[in-house]
C-alpha atoms as a PDB file:
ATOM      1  CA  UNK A   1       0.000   0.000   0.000  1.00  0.00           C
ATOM      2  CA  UNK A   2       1.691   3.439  -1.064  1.00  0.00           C
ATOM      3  CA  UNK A   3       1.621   6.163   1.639  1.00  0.00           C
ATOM      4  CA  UNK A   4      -0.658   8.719   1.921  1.00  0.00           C
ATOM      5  CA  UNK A   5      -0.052  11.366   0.302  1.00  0.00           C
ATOM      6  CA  UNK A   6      -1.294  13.932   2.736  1.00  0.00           C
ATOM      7  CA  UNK A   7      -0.474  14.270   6.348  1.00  0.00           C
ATOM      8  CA  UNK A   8      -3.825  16.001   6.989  1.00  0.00           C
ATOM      9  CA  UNK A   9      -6.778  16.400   5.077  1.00  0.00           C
ATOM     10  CA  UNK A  10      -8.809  19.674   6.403  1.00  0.00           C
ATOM     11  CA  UNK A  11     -12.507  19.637   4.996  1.00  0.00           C
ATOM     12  CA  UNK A  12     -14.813  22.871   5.434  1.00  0.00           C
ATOM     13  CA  UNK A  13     -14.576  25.939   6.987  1.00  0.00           C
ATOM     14  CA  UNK A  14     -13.222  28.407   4.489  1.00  0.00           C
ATOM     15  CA  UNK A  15     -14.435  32.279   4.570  1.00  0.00           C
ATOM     16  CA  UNK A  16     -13.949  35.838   4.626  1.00  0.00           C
ATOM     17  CA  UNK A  17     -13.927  37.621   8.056  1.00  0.00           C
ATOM     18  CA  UNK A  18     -13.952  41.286   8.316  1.00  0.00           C
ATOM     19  CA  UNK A  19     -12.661  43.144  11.489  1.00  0.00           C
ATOM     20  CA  UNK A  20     -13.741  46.044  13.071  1.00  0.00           C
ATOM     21  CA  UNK A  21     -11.266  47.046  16.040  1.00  0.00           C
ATOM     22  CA  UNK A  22     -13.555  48.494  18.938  1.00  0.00           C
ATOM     23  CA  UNK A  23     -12.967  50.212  22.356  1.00  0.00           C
ATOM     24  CA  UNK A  24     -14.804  47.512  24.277  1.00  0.00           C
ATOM     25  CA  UNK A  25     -17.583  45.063  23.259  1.00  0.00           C
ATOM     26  CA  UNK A  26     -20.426  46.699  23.708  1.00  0.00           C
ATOM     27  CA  UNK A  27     -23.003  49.145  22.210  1.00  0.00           C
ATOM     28  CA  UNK A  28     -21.431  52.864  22.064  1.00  0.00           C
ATOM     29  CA  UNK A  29     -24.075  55.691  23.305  1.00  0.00           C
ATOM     30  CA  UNK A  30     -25.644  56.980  19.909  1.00  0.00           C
ATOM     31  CA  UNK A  31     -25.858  55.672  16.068  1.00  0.00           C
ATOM     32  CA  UNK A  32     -22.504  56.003  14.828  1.00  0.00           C
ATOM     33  CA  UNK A  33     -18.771  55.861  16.301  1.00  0.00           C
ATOM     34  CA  UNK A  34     -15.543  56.234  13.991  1.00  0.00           C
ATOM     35  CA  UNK A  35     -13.180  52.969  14.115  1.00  0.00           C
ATOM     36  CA  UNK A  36      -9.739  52.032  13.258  1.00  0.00           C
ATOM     37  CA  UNK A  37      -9.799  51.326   9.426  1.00  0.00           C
ATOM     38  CA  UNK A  38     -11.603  48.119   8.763  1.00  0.00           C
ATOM     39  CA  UNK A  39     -10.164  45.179   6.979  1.00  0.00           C
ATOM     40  CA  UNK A  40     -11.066  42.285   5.434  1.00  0.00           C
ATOM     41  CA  UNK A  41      -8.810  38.964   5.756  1.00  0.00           C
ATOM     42  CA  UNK A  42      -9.414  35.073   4.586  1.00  0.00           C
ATOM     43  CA  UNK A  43     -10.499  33.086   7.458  1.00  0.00           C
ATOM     44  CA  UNK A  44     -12.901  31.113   9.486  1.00  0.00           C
ATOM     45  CA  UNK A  45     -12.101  28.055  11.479  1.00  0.00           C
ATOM     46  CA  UNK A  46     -11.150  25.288   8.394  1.00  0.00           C
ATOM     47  CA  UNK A  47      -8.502  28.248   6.803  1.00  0.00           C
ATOM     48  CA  UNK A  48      -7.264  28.669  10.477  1.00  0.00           C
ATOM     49  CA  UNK A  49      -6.012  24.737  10.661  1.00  0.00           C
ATOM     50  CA  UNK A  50      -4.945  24.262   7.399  1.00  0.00           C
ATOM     51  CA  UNK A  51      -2.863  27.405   7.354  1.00  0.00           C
ATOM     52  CA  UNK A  52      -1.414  26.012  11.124  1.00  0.00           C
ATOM     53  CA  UNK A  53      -0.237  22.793   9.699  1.00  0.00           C
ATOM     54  CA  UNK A  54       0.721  24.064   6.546  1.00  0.00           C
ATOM     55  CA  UNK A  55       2.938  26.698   8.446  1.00  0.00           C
ATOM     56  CA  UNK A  56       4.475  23.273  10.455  1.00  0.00           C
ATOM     57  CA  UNK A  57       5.301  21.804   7.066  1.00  0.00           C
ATOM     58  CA  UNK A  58       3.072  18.916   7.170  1.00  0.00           C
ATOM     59  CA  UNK A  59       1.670  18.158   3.958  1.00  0.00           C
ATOM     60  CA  UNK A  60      -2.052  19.788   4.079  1.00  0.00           C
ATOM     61  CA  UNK A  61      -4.996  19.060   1.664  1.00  0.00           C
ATOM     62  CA  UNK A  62      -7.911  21.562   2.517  1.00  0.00           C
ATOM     63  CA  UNK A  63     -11.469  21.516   0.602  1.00  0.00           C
ATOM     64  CA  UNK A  64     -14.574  22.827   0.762  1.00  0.00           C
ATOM     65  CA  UNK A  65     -17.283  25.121  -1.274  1.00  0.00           C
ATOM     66  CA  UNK A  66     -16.556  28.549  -2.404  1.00  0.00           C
ATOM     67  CA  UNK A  67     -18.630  31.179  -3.959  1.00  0.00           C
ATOM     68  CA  UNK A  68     -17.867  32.445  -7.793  1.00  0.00           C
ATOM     69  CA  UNK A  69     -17.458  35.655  -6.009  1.00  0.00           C
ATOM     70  CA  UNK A  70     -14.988  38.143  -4.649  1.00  0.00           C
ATOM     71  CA  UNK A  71     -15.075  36.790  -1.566  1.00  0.00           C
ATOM     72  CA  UNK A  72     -14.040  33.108  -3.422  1.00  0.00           C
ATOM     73  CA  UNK A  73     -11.820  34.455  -5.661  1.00  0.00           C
ATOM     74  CA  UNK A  74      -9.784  36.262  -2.639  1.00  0.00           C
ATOM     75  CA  UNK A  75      -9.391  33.194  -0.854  1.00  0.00           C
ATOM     76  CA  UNK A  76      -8.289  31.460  -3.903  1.00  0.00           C
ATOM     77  CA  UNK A  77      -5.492  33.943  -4.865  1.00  0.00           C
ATOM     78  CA  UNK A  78      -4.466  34.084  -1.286  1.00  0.00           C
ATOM     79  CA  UNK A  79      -3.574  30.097  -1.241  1.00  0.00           C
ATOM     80  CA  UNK A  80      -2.083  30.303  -4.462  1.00  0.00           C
ATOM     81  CA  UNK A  81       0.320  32.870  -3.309  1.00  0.00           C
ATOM     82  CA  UNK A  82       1.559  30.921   0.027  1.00  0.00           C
ATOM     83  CA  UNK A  83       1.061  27.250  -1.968  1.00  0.00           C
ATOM     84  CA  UNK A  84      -1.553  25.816   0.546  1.00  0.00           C
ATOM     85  CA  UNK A  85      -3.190  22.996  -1.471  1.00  0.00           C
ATOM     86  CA  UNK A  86      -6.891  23.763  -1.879  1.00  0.00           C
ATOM     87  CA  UNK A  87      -9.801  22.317  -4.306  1.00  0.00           C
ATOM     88  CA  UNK A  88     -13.508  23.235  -3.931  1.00  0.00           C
ATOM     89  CA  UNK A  89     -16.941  22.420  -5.120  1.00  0.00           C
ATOM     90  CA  UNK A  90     -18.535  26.338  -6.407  1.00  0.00           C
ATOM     91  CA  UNK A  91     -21.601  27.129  -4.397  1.00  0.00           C
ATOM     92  CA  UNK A  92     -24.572  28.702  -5.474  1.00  0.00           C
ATOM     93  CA  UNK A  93     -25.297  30.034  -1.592  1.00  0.00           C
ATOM     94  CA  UNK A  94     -21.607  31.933  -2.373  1.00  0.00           C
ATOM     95  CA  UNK A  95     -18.718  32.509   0.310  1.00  0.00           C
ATOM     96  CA  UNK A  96     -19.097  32.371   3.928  1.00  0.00           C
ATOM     97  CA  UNK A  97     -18.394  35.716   5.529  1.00  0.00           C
ATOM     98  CA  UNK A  98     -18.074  37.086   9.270  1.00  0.00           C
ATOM     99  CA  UNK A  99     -18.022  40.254  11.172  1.00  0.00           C
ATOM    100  CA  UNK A 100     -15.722  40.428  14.258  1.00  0.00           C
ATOM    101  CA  UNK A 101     -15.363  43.012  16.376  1.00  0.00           C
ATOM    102  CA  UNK A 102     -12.138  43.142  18.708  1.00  0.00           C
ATOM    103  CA  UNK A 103     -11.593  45.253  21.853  1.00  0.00           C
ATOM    104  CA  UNK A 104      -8.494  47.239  22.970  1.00  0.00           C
ATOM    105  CA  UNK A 105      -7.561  43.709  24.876  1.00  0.00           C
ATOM    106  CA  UNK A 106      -7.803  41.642  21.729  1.00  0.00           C
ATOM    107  CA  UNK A 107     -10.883  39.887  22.768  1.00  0.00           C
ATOM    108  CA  UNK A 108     -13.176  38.547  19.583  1.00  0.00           C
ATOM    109  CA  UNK A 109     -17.272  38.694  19.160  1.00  0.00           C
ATOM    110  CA  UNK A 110     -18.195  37.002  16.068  1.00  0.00           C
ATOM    111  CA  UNK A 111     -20.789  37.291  13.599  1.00  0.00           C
ATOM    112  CA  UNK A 112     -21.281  34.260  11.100  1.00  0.00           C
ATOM    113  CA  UNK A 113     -23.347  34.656   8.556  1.00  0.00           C
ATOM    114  CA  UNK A 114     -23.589  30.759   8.003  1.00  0.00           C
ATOM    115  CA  UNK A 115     -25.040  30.938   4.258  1.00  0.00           C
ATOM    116  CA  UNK A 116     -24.639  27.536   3.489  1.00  0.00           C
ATOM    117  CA  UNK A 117     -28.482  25.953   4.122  1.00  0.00           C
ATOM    118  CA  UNK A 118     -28.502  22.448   6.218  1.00  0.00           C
ATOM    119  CA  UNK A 119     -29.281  20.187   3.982  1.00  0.00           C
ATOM    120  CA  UNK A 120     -25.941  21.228   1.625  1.00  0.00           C
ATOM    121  CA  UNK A 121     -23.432  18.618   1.250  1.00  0.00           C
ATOM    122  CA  UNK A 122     -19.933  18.128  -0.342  1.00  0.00           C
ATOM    123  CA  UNK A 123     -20.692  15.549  -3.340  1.00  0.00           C
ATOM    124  CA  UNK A 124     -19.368  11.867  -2.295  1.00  0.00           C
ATOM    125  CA  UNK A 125     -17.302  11.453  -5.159  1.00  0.00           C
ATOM    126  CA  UNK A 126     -15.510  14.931  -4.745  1.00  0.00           C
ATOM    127  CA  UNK A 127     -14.089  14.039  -0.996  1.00  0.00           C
ATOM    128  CA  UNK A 128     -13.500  10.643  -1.211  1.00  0.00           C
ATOM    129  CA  UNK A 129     -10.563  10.902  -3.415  1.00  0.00           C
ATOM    130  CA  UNK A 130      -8.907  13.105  -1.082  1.00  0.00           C
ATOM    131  CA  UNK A 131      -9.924  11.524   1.829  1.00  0.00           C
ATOM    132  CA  UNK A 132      -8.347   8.102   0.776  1.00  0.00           C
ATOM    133  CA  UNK A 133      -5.178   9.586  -0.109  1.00  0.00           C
ATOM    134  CA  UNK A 134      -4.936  11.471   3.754  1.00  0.00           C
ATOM    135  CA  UNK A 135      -3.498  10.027   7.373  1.00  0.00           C
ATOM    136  CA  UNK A 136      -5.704  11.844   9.393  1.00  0.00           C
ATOM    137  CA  UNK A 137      -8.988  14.667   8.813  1.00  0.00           C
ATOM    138  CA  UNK A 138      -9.959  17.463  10.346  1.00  0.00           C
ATOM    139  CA  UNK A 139     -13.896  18.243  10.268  1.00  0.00           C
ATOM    140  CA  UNK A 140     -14.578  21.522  11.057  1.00  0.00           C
ATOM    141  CA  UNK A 141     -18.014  21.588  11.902  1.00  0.00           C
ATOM    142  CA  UNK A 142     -19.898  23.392   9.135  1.00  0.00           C
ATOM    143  CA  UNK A 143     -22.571  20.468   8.381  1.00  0.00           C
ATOM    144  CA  UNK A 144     -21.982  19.677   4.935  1.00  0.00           C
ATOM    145  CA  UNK A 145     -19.154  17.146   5.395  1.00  0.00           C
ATOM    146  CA  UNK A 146     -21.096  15.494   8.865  1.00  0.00           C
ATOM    147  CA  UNK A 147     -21.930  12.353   6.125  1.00  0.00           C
ATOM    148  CA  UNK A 148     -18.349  11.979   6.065  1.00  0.00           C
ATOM    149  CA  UNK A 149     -18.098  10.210   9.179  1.00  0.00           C
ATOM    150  CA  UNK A 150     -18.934   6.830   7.640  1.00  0.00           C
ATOM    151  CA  UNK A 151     -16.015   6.617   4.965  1.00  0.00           C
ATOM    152  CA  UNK A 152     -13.707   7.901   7.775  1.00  0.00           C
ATOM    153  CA  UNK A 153     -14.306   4.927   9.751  1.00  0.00           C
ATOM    154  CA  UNK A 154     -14.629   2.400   6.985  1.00  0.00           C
ATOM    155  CA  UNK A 155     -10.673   3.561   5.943  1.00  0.00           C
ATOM    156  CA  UNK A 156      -9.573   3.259   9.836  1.00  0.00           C
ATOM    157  CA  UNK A 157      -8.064   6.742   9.595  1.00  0.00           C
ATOM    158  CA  UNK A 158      -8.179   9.223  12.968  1.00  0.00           C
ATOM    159  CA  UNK A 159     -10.191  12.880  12.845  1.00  0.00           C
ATOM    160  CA  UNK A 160     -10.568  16.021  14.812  1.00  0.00           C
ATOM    161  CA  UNK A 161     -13.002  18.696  15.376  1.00  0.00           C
ATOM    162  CA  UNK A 162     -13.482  21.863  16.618  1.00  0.00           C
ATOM    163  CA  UNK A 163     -16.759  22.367  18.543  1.00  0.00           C
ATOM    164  CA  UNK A 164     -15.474  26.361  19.349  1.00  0.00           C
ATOM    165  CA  UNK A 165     -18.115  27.548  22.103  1.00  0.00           C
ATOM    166  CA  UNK A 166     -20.868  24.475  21.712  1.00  0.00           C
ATOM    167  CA  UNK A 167     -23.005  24.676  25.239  1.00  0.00           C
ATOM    168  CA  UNK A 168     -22.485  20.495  25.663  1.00  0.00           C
ATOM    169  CA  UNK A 169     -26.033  20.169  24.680  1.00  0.00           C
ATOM    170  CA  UNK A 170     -26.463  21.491  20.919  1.00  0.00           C
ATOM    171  CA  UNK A 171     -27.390  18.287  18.564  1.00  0.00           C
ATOM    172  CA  UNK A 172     -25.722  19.497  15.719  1.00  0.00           C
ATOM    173  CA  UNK A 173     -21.905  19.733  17.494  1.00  0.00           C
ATOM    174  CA  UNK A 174     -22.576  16.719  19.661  1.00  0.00           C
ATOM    175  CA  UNK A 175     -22.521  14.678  15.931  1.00  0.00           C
ATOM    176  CA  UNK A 176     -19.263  15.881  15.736  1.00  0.00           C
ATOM    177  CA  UNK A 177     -18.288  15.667  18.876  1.00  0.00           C
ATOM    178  CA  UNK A 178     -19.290  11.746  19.656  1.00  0.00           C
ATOM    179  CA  UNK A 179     -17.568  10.959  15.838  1.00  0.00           C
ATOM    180  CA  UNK A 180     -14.315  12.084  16.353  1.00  0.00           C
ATOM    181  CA  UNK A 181     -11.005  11.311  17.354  1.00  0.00           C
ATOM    182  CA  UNK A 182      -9.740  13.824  18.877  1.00  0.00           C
ATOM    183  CA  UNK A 183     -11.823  16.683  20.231  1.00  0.00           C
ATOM    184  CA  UNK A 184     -11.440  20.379  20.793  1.00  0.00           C
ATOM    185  CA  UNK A 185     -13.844  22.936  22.118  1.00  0.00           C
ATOM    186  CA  UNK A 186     -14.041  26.114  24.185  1.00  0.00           C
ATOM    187  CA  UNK A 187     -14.938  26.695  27.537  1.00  0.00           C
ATOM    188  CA  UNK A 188     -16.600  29.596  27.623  1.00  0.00           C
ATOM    189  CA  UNK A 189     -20.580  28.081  27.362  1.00  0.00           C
ATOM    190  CA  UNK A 190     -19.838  25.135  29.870  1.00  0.00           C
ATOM    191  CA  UNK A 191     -18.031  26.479  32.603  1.00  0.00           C
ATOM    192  CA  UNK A 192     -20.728  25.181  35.625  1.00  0.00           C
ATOM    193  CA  UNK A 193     -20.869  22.594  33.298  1.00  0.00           C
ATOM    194  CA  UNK A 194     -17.221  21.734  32.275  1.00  0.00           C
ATOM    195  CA  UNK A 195     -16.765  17.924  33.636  1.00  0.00           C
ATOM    196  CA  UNK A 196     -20.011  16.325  33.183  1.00  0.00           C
ATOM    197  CA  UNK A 197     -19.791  17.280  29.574  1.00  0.00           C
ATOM    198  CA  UNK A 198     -15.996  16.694  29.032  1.00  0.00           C
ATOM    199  CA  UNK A 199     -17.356  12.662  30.522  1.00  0.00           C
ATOM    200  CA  UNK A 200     -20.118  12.653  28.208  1.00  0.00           C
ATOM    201  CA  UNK A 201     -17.693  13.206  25.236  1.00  0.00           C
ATOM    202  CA  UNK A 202     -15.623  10.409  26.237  1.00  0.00           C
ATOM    203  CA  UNK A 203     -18.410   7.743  27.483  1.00  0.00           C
ATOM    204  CA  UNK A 204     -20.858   8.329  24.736  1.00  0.00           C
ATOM    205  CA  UNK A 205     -18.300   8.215  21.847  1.00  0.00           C
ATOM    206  CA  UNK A 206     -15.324   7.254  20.389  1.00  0.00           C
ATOM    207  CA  UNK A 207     -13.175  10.152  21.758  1.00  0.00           C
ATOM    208  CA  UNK A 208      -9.627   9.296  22.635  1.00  0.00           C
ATOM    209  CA  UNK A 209      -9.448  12.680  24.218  1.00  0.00           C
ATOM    210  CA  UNK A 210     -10.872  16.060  24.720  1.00  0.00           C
ATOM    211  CA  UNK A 211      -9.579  19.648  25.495  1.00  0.00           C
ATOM    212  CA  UNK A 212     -11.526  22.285  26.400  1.00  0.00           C
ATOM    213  CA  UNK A 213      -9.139  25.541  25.713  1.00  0.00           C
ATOM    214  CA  UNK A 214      -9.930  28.401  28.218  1.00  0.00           C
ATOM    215  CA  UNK A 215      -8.181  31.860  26.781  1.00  0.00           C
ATOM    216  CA  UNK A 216      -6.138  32.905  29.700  1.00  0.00           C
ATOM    217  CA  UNK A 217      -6.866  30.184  32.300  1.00  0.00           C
ATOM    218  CA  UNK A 218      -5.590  27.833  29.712  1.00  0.00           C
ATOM    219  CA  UNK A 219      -7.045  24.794  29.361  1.00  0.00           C
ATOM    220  CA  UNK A 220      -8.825  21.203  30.908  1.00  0.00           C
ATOM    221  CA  UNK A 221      -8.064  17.600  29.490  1.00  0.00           C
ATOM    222  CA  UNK A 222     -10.018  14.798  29.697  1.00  0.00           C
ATOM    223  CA  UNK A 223      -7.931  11.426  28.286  1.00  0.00           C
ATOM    224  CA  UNK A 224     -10.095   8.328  27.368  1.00  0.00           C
ATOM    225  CA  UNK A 225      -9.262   5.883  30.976  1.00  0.00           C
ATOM    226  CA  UNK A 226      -8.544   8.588  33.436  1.00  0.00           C
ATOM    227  CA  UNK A 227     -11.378   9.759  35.746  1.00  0.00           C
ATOM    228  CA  UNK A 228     -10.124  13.401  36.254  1.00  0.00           C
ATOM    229  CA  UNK A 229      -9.989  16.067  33.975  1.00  0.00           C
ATOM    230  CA  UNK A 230      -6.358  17.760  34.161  1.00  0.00           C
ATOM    231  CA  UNK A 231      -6.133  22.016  34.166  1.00  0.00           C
ATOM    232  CA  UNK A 232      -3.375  23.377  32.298  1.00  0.00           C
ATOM    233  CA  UNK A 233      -1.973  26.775  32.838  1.00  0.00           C
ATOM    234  CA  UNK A 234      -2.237  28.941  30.089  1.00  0.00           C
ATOM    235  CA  UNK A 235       2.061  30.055  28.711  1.00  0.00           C
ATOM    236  CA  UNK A 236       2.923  33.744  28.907  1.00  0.00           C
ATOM    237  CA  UNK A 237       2.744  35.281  25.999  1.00  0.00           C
ATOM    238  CA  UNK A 238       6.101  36.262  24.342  1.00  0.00           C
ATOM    239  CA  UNK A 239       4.691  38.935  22.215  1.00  0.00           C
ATOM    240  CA  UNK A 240       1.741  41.981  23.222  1.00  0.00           C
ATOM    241  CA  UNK A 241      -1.819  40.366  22.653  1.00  0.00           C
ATOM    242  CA  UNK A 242      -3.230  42.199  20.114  1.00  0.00           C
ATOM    243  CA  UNK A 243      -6.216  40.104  18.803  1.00  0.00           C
ATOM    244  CA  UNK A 244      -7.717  36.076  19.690  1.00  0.00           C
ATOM    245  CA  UNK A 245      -9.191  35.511  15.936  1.00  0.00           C
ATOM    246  CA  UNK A 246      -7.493  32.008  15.188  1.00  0.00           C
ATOM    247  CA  UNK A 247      -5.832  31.199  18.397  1.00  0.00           C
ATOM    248  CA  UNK A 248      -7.734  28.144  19.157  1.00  0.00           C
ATOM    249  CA  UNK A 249      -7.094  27.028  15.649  1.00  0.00           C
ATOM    250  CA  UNK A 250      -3.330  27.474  16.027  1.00  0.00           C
ATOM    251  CA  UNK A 251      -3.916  25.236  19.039  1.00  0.00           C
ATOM    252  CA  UNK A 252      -5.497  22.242  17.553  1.00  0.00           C
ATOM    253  CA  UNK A 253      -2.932  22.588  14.863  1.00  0.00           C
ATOM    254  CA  UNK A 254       0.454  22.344  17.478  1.00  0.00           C
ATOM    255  CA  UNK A 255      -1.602  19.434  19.715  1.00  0.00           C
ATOM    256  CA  UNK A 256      -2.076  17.425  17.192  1.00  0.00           C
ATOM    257  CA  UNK A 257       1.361  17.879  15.640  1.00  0.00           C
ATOM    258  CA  UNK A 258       2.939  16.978  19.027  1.00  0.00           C
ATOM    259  CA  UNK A 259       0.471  13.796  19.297  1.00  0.00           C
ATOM    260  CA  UNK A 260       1.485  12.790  15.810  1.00  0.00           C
ATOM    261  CA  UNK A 261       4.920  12.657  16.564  1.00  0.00           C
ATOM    262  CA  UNK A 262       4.081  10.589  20.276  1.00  0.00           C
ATOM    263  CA  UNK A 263       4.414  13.529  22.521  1.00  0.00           C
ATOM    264  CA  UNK A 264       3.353  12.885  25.652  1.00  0.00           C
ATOM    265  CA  UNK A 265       0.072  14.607  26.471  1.00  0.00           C
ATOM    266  CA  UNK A 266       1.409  17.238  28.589  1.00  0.00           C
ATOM    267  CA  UNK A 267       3.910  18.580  25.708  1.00  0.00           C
ATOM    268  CA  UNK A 268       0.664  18.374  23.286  1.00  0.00           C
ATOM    269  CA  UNK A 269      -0.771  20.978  25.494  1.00  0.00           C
ATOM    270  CA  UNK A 270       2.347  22.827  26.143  1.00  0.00           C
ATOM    271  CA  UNK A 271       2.510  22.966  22.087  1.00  0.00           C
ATOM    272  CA  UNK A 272      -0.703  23.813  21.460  1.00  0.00           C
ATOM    273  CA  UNK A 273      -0.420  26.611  24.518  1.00  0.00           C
ATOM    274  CA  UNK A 274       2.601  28.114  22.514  1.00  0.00           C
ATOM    275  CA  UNK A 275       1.185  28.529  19.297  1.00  0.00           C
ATOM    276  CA  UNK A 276      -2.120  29.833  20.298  1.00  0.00           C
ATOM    277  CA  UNK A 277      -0.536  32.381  22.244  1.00  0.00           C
ATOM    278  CA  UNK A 278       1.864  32.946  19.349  1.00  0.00           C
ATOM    279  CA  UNK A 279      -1.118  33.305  16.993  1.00  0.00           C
ATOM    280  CA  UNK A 280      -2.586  35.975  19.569  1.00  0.00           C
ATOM    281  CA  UNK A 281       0.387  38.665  18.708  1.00  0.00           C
ATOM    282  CA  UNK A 282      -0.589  39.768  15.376  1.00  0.00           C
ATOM    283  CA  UNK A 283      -3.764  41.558  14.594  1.00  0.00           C
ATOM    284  CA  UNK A 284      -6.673  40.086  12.012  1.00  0.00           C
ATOM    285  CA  UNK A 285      -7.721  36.437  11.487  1.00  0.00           C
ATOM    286  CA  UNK A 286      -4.761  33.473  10.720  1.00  0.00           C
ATOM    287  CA  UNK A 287      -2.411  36.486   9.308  1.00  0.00           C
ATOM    288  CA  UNK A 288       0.582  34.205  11.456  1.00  0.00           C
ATOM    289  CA  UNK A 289       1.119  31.170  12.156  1.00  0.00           C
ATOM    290  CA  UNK A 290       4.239  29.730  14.224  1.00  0.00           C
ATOM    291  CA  UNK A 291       6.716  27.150  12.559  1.00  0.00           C
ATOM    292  CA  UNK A 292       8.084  23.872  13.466  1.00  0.00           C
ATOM    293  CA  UNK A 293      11.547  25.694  14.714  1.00  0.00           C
ATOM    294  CA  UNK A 294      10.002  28.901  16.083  1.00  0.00           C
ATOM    295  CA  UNK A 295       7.405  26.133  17.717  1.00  0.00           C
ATOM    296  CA  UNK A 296      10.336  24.203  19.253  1.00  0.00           C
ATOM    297  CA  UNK A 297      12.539  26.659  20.596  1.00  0.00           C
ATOM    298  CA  UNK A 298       9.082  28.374  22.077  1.00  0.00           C
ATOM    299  CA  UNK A 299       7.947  25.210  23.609  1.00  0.00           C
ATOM    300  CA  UNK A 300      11.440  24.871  25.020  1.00  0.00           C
ATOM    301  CA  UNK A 301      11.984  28.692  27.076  1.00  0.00           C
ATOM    302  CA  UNK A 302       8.000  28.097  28.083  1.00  0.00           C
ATOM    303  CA  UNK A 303       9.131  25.066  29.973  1.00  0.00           C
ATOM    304  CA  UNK A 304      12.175  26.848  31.652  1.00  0.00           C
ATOM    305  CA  UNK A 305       9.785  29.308  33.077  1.00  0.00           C
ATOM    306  CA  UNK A 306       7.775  26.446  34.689  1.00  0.00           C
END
């Protein structure tokens, strides 16, 4: 059997975000308030791993739909500048786009327009060809690749998702969530909450492990046989925090990278601390990712200052 000729296969999650740098997330008094100048950058959660891995030098296959529109035709010029593999299916519902605003601290609220209706999926005999060539897939959880869950487990290979800020209950992330390999989510809708549904991951579904990333109080890990669920402090960033867009992305990206080469556990998380943090220092959405050298020597002065 020849080897695969992708390290990762990411499927969905490709967009335009546009970010609007505010004071403080909430409602100014009046109608109107001036801003920074806005900008719009390719992104959304898919771009954000691909790009990570990509940046680590693994060998990266991303697909999904794109619009025949400006939006699509950005993104597309963008990868074929940097040499991220890409192919896509056009969609008629056109490019996924989001709003963001960002306070003063680098704190993200997102708007998703989520144009893609839920009965959409990527055609069978587009994926599969990819899929079969890839060692492991990455799902982000945009609904039209859920049906892909089948043919990943018929070829033996491992996945990953991204839940982001699913409230443990939500039907259409738990799919995801009890499907996967390895699975990542934020804490911010489950903090009464965190344990019972870090367990339910693990005991209802085929979830070697699950991290919960929690911004600044790092994050919680829950491995398939243990009972407790492990805190992690977040690293100190090395650079000014300027804006969160894509740091949980650049985390997946480093934890799995460490896993893949049979890190222990508690390097995975020290990785995946790094290069979110990392990812944190410049402003817009996946503009920089860390490298596998620039990871290393990172991951190395973080753990002298433990």
């Amino acid at each position: 059997m020849n080897s695969p000729a992708y390290d990762v296969l990411v499927v969905g999650g490709a967009g335009v975000d546009t970010i609007v740098r505010v004071d403080a997330l909430r409602l100014p008094p009046g109608d109107s308030v001036f801003v920074p100048p806005v900008y719009d950058y390719v992104a959304h959660t898919g771009n954000g791993v691909a790009l990570g891995w990509h940046s680590l030098g693994l060998a990266t296959k991303f697909i999904d739909f794109l619009g025949d529109d400006l939006q699509g035709r950005s993104i597309l010029a963008a990868y074929g500048e940097i040499g991220l593999d890409f192919s896509h299916v056009v969609s008629p519902h056109g490019t996924p786009r989001g709003v963001n605003l960002v306070d003063a601290q680098g704190r993200r609220f997102s708007f998703y327009d989520g144009r893609h209706p839920v009965d959409l999926r990527l055609p069978r005999d587009f994926y599969l060809p990819y899929l079969e060539r890839a060692r492991h897939v990455h799902l982000s959880i945009v609904g039209h690749n859920r049906d892909m869950y089948e043919d990943i487990h018929r070829l033996g290979m491992t996945s990953s998702t991204d839940l982001h800020d699913w409230d443990g209950r939500n039907p259409h992330h738990r799919t995801y969530a009890l499907a996967s390999d390895y699975v990542f989510l934020s804490a911010a809708a489950i903090h009464d909450r965190l344990e019972p549904v870090l367990h339910s991951v693990i005991e209802e579904g085929r979830a070697r492990l699950v991290v919960a990333t929690d911004g600044a109080d790092g994050c919680h890990l829950l491995v398939r046989g243990e009972d407790r669920v492990r805190h992690f402090p977040a690293v100190r960033p090395e650079r000014p925090v300027v804006d969160s867009n894509g740091a949980g992305d650049a985390f997946v990206t480093a934890f799995l990278h460490a896993l893949s080469e049979e890190r222990p556990v508690e390097e995975c998380v020290l990785a995946g601390s790094v290069s979110g943090a990392f990812a944190c220092g410049s402003a817009g959405t996946h503009t920089e990712f860390i490298d596998r050298p620039g990871l290393r020597a990172a991951c190395a002065r973080a753990a002298a200052d433990r």
